[in-house]
Protein backbone atom coordinates (compact mmCIF):
# COMPACT_ATOMS: atom_id res chain seq x y z
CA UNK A 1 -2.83 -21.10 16.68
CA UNK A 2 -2.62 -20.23 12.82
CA UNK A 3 -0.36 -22.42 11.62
CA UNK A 4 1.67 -21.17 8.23
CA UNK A 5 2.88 -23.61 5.39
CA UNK A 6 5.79 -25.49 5.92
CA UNK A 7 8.77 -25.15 2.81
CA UNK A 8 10.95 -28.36 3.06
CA UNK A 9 14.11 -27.25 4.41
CA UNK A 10 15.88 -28.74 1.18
CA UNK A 11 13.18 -26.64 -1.29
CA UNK A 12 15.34 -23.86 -2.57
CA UNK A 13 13.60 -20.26 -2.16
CA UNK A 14 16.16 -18.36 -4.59
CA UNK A 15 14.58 -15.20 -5.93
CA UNK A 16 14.14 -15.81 -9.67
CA UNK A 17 16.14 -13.93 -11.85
CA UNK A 18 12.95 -11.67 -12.93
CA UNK A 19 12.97 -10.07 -9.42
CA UNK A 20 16.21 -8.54 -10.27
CA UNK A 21 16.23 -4.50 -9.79
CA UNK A 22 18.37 -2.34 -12.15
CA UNK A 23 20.22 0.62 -9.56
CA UNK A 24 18.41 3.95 -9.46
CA UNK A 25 19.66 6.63 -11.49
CA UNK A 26 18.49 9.69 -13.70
CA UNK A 27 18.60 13.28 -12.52
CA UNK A 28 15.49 14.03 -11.12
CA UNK A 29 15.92 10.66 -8.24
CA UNK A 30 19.80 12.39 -7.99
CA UNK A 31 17.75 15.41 -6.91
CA UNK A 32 15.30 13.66 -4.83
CA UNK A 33 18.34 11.69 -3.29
CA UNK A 34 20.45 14.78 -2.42
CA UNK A 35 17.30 16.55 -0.62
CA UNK A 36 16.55 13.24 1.70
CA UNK A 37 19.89 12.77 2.50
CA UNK A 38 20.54 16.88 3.40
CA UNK A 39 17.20 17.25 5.76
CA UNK A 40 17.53 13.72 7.22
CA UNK A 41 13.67 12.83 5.34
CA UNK A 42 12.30 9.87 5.81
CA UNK A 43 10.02 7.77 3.63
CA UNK A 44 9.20 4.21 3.28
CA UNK A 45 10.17 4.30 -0.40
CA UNK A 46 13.66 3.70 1.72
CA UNK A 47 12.89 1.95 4.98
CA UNK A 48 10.62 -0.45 3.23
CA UNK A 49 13.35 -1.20 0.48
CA UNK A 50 10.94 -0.77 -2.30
CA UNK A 51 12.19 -1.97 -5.50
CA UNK A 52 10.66 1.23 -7.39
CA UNK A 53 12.02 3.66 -5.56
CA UNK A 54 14.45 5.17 -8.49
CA UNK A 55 11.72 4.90 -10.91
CA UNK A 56 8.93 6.27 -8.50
CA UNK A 57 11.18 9.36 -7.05
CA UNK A 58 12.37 9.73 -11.19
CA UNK A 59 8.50 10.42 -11.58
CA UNK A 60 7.93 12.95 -8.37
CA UNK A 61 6.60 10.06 -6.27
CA UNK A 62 7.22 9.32 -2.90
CA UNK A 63 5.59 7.68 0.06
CA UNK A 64 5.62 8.45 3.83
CA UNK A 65 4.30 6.56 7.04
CA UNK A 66 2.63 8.59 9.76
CA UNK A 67 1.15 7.26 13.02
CA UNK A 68 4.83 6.10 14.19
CA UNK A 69 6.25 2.79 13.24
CA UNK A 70 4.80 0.34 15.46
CA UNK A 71 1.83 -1.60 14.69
CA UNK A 72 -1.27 -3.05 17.04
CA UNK A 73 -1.17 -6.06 14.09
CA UNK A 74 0.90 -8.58 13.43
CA UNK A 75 0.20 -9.73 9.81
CA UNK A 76 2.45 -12.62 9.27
CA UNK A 77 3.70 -11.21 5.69
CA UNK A 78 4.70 -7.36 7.52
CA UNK A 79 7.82 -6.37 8.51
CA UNK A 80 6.86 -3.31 10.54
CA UNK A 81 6.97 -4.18 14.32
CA UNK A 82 4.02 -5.46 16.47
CA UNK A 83 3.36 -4.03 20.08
CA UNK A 84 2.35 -1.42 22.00
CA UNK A 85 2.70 2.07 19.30
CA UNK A 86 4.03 5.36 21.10
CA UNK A 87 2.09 8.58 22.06
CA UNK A 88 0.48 10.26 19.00
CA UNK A 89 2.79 12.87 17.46
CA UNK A 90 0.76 16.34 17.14
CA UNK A 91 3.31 18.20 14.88
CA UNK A 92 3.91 15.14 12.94
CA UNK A 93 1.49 16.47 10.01
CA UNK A 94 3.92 19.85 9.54
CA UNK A 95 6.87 18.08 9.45
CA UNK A 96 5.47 15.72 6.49
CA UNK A 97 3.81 18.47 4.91
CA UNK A 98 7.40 20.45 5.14
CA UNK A 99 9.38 16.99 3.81
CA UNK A 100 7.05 16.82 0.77
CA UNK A 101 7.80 20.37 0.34
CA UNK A 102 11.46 20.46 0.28
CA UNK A 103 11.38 16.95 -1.74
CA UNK A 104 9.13 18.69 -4.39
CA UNK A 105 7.02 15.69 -4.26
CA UNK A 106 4.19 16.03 -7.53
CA UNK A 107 1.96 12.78 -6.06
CA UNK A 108 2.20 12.30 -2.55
CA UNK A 109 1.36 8.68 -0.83
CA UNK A 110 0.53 8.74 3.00
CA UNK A 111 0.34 5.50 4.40
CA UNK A 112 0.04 4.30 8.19
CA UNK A 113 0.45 1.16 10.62
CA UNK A 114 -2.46 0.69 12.47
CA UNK A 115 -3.56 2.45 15.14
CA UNK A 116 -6.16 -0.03 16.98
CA UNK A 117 -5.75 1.53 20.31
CA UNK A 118 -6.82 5.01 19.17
CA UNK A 119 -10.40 5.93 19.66
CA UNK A 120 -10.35 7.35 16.24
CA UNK A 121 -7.70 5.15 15.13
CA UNK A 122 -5.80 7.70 13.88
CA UNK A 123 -8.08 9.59 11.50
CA UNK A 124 -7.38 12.87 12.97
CA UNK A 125 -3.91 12.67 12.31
CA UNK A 126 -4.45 11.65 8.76
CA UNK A 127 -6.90 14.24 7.85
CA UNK A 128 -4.71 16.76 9.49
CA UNK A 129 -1.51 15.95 7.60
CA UNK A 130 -3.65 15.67 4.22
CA UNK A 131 -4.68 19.26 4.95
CA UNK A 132 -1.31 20.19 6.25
CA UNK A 133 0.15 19.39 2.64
CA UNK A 134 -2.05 20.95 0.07
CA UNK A 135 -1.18 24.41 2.26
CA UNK A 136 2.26 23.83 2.33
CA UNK A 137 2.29 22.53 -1.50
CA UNK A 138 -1.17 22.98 -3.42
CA UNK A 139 -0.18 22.12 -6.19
CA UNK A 140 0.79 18.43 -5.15
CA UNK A 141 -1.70 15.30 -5.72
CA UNK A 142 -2.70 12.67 -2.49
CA UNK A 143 -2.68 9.30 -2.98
CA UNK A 144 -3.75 7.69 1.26
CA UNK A 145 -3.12 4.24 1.60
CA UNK A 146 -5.50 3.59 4.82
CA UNK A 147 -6.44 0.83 7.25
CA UNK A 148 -10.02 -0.48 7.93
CA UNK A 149 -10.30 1.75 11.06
CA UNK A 150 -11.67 -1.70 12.80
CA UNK A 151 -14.77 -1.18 10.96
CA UNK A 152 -15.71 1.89 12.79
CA UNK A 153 -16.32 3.40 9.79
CA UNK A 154 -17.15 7.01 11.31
CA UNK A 155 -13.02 7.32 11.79
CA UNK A 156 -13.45 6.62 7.85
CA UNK A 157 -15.78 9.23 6.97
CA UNK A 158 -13.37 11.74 8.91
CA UNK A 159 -10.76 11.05 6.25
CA UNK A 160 -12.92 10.94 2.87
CA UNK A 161 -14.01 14.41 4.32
CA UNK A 162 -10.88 15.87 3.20
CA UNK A 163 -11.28 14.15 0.03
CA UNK A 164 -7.72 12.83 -0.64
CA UNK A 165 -7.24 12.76 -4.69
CA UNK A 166 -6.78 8.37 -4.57
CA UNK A 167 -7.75 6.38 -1.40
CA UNK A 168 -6.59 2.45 -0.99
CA UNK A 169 -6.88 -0.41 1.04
CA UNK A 170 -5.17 -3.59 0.49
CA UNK A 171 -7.15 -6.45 0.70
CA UNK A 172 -3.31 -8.24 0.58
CA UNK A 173 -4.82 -11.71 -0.30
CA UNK A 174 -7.56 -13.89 -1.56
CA UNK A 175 -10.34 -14.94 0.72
CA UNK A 176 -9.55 -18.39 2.22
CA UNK A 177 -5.92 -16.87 3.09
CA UNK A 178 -6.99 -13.97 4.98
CA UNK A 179 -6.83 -15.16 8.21
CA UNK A 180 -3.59 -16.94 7.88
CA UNK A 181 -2.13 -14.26 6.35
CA UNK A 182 -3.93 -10.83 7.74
CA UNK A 183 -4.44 -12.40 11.13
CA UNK A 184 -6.17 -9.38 12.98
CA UNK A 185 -8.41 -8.53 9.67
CA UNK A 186 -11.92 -9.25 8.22
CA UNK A 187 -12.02 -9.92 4.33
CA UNK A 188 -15.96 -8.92 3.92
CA UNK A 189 -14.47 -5.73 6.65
CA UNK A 190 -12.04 -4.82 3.88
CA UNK A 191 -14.66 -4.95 1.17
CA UNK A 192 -17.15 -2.78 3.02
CA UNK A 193 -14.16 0.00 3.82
CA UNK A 194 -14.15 0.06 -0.23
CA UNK A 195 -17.97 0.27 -0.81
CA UNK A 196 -17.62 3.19 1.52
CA UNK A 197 -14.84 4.82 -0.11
CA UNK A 198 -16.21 4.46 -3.52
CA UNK A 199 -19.21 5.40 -2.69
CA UNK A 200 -17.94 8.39 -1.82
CA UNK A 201 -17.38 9.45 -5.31
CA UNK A 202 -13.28 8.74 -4.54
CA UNK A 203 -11.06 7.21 -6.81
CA UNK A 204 -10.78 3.92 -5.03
CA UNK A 205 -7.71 1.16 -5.01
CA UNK A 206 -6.85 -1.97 -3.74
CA UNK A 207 -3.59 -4.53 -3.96
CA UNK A 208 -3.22 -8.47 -3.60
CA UNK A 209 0.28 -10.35 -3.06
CA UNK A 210 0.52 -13.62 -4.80
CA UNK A 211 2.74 -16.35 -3.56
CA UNK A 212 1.16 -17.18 -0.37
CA UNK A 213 -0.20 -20.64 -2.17
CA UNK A 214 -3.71 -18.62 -3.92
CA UNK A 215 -5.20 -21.06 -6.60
CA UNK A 216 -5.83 -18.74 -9.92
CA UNK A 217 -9.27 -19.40 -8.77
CA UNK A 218 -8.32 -17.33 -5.71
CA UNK A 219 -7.13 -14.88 -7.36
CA UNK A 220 -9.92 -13.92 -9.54
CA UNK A 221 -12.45 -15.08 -7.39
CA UNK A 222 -10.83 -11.76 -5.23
CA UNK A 223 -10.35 -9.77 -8.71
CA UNK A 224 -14.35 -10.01 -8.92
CA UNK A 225 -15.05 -9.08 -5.29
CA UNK A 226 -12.75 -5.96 -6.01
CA UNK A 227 -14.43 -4.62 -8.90
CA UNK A 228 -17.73 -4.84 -7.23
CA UNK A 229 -17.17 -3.67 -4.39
CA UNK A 230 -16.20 -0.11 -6.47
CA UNK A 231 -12.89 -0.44 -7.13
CA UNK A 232 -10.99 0.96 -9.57
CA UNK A 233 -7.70 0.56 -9.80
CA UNK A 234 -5.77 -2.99 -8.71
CA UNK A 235 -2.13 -3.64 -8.26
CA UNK A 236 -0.92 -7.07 -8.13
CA UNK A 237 2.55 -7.78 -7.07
CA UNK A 238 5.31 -11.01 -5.54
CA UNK A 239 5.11 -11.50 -1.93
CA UNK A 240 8.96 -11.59 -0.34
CA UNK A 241 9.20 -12.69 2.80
CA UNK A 242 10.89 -10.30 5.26
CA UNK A 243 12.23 -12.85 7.54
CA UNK A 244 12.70 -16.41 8.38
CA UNK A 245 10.05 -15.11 11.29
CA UNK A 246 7.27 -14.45 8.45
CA UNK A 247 4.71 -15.82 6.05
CA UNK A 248 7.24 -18.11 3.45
CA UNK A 249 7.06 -17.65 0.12
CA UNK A 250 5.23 -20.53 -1.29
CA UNK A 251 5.36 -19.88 -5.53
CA UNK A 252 7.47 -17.19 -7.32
CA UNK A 253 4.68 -16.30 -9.61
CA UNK A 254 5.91 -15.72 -13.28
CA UNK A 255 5.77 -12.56 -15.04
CA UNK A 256 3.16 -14.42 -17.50
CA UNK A 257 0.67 -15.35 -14.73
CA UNK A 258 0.90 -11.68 -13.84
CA UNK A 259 0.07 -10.51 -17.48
CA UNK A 260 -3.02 -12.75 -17.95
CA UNK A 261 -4.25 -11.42 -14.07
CA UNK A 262 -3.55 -7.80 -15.92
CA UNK A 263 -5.66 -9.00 -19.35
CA UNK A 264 -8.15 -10.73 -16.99
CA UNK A 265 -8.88 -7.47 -14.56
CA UNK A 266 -8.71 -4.92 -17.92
CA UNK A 267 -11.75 -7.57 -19.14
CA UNK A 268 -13.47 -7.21 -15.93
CA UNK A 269 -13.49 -3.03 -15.54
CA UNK A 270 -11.01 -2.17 -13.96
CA UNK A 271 -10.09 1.31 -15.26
CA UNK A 272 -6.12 0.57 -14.36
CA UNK A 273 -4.38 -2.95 -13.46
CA UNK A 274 -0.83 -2.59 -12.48
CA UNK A 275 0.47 -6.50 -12.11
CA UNK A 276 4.00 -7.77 -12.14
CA UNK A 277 6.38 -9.43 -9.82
CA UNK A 278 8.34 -6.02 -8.87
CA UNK A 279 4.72 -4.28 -8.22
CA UNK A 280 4.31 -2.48 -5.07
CA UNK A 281 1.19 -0.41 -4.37
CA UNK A 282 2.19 3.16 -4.74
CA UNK A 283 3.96 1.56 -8.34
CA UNK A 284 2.78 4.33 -10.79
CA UNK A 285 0.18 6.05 -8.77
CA UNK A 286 0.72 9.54 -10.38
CA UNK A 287 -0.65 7.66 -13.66
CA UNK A 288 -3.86 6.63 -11.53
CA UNK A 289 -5.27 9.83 -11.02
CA UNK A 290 -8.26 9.64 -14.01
CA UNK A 291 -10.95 11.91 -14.52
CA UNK A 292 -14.22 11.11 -12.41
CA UNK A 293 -16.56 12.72 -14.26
C-alpha cells in the first residue's frame, strides 16, 4: 500500500484567489466554440476543464485524446478512469484528423491514456492519426503529448518516425514523489523516453505539478535532470485535486515561487519555461515551436 498525505480535516483547502479564471471570450474561441458545439467535437481542452481553454482556442490551439478514455494506470493525481480500456478504434485517426479540420486548428496537441495492454501500446494509432492530419490539414503544426510505452522503446521509435513538430512527456513530479504520485511509472524510465526523443533531433518537453509536498530542492533537483536529459522546453503548473478519491493538495504554490522556478530554469537552458499556477501543458505550445537548426 502507498499511503498519500493526510490534510487535517479542519485545514482549509480553498483555492487561492490567484487560481481564479476570467470567462472565455474573443472571436476567434466564439468561432472555435460554434464549430465544437455544431459537429459534436470533442477535445480535452473541455472534458479536462482546462483553465486555458479560451485563451488556447483564441490562439488556434486545441488538444485531443486518442486511444479511448480509459486508462491501464491509476496515477493518484488523474482523473481519467482506471480499468480495463475498450477495443482499439481503427477509424479513430480520420475522425481526429477531420475534427482538427473543421476546427481550423493552427497547432494541434494529441495526447493519450495509456495503453499498457497493447503490444505496441498504442503507437500505431498515434503515428497513424499524426499522418492522418497533416493530409487532411498540412498546413497545421503537431505538438504529441506521449506515454513511456513501458519502456519498450521500439513502440517509441514508431512515433518519432513520423517526426511530430513537439514531442512531451510529463515527468508530473520530483523524484522521491514518483511512486506515490505516478504509481505504475519509473522516474529514471521517464528520463530515458526523453534522451530518446531528444536524441532524435525533436523538439523535446516535459511538465511537473507542484503541490504534492516537493521541497524547492525537489523541484530543481528535477529542473536539472530535465535539462540533461535533452529537454527543452518545461511547463510548471498547481496540482488540483480531482476528487476527494485523489492525491490532496498539500501547498497552493504562489505565483512568486513559480516566477523564481521560471528565472531558475531560463538560468539553467532551457530554451522556454512556462510556470504559473494556471499552467497546463499544452499552455502556449504554438509559441514552442523554435527553430532547430
Amino acid at each position: 500500500m502507498i499511503q498519500l498525505p493526510v490534510i487535517p480535516a479542519n485545514q482549509t483547502q480553498r483555492k487561492p484567489d490567484w487560481l481564479r479564471v476570467k470567462l472565455p471570450v474573443g472571436k476567434e474561441y466564439r468561432h472555435v466554440r460554434g464549430l465544437v458545439d455544431e459537429h459534436k467535437l470533442h477535445t480535452i481542452c473541455e472534458s479536462g476543464n482546462c483553465p486555458n481553454m479560451g485563451e488556447c482556442w483564441g490562439a488556434g490551439t486545441a488538444t485531443f485524446m486518442i486511444l479511448g478514455n480509459i486508462c491501464t494506470r491509476s496515477c493518484s493525481f488523474c482523473a481519467v478512469a482506471t480499468g480495463r480500456p475498450l477495443a482499439v478504434d481503427t477509424d479513430e485517426p480520420n475522425r481526429v484528423a477531420n475534427s482538427v479540420k473543421l476546427m481550423q486548428v493552427k497547432h494541434c496537441v494529441i495526447t493519450s491514456v495509456d495503453r499498457d495492454d497493447l503490444k505496441d501500446g498504442g503507437s500505431t494509432i498515434w503515428a497513424e492519426t499524426i499522418n492522418a492530419i497533416r493530409r487532411e490539414s498540412p498546413e497545421t503544426t503537431l505538438e504529441t503529448l506521449i506515454p513511456d510505452f513501458k519502456g519498450q522503446w521500439d513502440n517509441l521509435e514508431r512515433l518519432l518516425e513520423v517526426r511530430p513538430e513537439v514531442v512531451s512527456h510529463n515527468i508530473e513530479t520530483v523524484r522521491r514523489l514518483t511512486r506515490e504520485v505516478r504509481i505504475q511509472a519509473k522516474y529514471d524510465r521517464s528520463l530515458e523516453c526523453l534522451k530518446r526523443i531528444s536524441a532524435a533531433g525533436l523538439r523535446t518537453k516535459s511538465g511537473i505539478m507542484l503541490g504534492f509536498g516537493e521541497t524547492e530542492e525537489d523541484v530543481v533537483e528535477t529542473m536539472q535532470d530535465l535539462y540533461d536529459a535533452g529537454v527543452h522546453i518545461l511547463t510548471i503548473g498547481q496540482y488540483l485535486q480531482p476528487t476527494k478519491a485523489h492525491h490532496p493538495v498539500v501547498e497552493w504554490v504562489t505565483p512568486q515561487q513559480f516566477e523564481k522556478y521560471k528565472e531558475i530554469g531560463l538560468k539553467m537552458g532551457f530554451k522556454y519555461v512556462e510556470s504559473g499556477p494556471l499552467v497546463r501543458s499544452s499552455y502556449h505550445a504554438e509559441k514552442h515551436l523554435f527553430d532547430m537548426q
